[in-house]
C-alpha atoms as a PDB file:
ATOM      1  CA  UNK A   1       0.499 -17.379  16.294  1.00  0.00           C
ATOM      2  CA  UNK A   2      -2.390 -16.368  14.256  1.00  0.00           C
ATOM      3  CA  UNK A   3      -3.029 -13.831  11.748  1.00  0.00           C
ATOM      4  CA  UNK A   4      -6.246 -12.816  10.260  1.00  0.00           C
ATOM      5  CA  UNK A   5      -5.975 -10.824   7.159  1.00  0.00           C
ATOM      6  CA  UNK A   6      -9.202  -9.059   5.587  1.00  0.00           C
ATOM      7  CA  UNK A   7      -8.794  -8.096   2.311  1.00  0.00           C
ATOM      8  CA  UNK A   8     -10.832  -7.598  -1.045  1.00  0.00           C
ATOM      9  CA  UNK A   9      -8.075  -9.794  -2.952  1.00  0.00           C
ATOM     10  CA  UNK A  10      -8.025 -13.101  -1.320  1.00  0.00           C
ATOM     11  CA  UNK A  11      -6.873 -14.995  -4.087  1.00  0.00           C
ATOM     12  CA  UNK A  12      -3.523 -12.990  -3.942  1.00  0.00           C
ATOM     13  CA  UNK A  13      -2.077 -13.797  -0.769  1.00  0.00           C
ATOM     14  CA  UNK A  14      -2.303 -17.808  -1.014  1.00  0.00           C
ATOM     15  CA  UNK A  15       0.571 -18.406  -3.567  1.00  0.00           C
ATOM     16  CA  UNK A  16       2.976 -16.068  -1.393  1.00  0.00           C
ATOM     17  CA  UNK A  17       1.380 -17.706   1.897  1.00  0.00           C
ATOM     18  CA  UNK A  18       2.353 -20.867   0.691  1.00  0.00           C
ATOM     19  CA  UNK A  19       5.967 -20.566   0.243  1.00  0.00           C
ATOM     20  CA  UNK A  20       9.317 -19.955   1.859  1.00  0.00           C
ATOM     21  CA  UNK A  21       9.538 -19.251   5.593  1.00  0.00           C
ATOM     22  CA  UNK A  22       5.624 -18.581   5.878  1.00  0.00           C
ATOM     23  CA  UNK A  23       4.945 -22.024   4.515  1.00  0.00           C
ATOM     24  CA  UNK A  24       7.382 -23.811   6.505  1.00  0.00           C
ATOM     25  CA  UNK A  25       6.107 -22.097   9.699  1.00  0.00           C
ATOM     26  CA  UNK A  26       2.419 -23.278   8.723  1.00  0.00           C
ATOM     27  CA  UNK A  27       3.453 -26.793   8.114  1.00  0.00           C
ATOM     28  CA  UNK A  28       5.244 -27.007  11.743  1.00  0.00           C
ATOM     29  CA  UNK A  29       1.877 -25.567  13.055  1.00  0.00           C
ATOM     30  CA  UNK A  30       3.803 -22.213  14.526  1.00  0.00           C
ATOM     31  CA  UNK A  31       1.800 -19.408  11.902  1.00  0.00           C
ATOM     32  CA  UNK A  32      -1.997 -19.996  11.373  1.00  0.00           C
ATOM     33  CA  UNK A  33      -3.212 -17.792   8.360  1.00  0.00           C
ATOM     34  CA  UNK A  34      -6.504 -16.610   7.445  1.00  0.00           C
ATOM     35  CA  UNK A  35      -8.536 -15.004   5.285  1.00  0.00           C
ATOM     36  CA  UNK A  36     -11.533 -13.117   5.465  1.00  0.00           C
ATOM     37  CA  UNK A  37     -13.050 -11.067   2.437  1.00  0.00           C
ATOM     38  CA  UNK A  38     -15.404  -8.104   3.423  1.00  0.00           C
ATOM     39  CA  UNK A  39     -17.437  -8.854   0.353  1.00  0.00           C
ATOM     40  CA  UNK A  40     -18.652 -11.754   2.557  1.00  0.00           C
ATOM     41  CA  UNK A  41     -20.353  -9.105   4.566  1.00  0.00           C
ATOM     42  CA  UNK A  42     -22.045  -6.978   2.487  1.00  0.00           C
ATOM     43  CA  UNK A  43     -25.934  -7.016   1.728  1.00  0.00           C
ATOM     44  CA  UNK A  44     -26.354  -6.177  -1.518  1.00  0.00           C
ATOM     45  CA  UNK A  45     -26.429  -7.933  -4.678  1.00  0.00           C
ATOM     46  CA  UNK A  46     -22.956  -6.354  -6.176  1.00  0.00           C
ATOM     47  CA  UNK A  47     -21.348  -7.392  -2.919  1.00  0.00           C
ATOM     48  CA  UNK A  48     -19.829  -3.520  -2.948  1.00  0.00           C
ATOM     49  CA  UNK A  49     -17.617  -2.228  -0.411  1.00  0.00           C
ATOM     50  CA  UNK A  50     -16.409   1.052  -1.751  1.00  0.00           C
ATOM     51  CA  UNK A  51     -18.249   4.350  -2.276  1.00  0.00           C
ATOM     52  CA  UNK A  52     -17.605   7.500  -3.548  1.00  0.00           C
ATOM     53  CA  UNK A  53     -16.198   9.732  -1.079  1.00  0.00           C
ATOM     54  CA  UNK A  54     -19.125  12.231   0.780  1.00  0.00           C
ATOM     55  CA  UNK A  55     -17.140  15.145   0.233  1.00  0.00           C
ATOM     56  CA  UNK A  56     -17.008  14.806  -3.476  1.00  0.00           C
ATOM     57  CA  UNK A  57     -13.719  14.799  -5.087  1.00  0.00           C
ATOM     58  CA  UNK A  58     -12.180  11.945  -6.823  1.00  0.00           C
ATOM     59  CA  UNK A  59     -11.668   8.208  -6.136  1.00  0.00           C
ATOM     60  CA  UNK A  60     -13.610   5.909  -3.722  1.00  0.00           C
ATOM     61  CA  UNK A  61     -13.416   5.170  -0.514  1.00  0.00           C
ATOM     62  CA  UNK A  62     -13.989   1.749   1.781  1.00  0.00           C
ATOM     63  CA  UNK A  63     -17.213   1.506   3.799  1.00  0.00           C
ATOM     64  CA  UNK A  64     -16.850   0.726   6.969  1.00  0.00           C
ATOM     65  CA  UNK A  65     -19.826  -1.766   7.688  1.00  0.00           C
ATOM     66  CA  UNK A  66     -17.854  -4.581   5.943  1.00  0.00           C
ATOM     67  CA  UNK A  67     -14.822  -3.803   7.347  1.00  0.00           C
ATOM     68  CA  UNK A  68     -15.780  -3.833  11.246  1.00  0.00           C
ATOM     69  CA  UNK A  69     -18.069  -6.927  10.292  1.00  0.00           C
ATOM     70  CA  UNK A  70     -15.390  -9.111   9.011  1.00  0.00           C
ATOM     71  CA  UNK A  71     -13.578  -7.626  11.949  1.00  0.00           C
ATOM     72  CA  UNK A  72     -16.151  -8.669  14.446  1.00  0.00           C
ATOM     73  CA  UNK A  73     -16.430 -11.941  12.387  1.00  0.00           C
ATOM     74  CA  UNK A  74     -12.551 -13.142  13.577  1.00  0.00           C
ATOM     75  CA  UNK A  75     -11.917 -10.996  16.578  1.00  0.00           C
ATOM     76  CA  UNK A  76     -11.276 -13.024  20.010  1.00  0.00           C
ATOM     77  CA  UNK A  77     -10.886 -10.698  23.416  1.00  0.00           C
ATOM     78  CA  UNK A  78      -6.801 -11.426  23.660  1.00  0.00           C
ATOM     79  CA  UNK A  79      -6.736 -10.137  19.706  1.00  0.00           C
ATOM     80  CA  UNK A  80      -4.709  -7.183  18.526  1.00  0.00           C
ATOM     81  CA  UNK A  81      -6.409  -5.477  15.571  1.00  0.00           C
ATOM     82  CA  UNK A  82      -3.493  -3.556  13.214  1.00  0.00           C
ATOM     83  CA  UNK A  83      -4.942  -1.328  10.708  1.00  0.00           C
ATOM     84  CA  UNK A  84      -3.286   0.002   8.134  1.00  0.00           C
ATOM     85  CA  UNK A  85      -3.324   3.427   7.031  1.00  0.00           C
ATOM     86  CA  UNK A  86      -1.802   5.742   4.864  1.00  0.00           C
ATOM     87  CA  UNK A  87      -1.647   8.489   7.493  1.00  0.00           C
ATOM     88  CA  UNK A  88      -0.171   5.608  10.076  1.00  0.00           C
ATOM     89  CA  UNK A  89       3.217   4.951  11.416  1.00  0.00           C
ATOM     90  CA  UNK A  90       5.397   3.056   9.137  1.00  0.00           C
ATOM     91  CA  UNK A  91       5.152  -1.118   9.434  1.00  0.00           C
ATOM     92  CA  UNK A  92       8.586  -2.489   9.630  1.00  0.00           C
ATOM     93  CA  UNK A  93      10.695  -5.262  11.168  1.00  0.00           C
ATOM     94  CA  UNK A  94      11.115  -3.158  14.245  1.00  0.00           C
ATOM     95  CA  UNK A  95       7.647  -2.778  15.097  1.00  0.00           C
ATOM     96  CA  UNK A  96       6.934  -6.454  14.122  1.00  0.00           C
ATOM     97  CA  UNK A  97       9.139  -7.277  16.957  1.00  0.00           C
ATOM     98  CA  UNK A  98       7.261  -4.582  19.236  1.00  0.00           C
ATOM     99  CA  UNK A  99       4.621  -6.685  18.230  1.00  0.00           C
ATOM    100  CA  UNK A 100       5.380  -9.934  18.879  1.00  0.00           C
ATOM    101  CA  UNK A 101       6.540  -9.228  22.260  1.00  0.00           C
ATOM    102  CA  UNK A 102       3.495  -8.275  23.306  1.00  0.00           C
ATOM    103  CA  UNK A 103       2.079 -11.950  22.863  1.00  0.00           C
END
């Protein structure tokens, strides 16, 4: 199995990647992991992949050019793409297992 993750905070996920059950499934060759940061897709010099949000109102928001890039950048034509979202259905061990029976 293989899992892409895209995230803006790479350097966080390989210390927990690299222990327990996760580790010992990438050392048997079972889990690949990887990692793909949406900064690597961006065109300007801050490598910046929020904005403010066009509405106005407070906070930022993610662009969407990086994210469907880095997307694009790891996506095969038998991939699943998961996106998580606050207004989504809760990710738990029973839809992991939905999941991996699709495979």
């Amino acid at each position: 199995m293989r899992i892409d993750l895209i995230t803006i905070f790479p350097e966080f996920f390989v210390g927990p990647f690299d222990c327990g059950p996760t580790r010992i499934a990438r050392e048997k060759g079972v889990l690949e992991i990887g990692i793909v940061n949406p900064r690597d897709f961006t065109t300007d010099l801050h490598r910046t992949v929020d904005d403010y949000p066009f509405g106005g109102g407070a906070g930022m928001v993610m662009k969407p050019e990086p994210i469907f890039l880095a997307v694009e950048s790891i996506r095969k034509p038998e991939s699943r793409v998961i996106l998580l979202s606050p207004q989504g259905e809760r990710f738990d061990q029973q839809m992991a297992h939905r999941f991996c029976s699709l495979s």
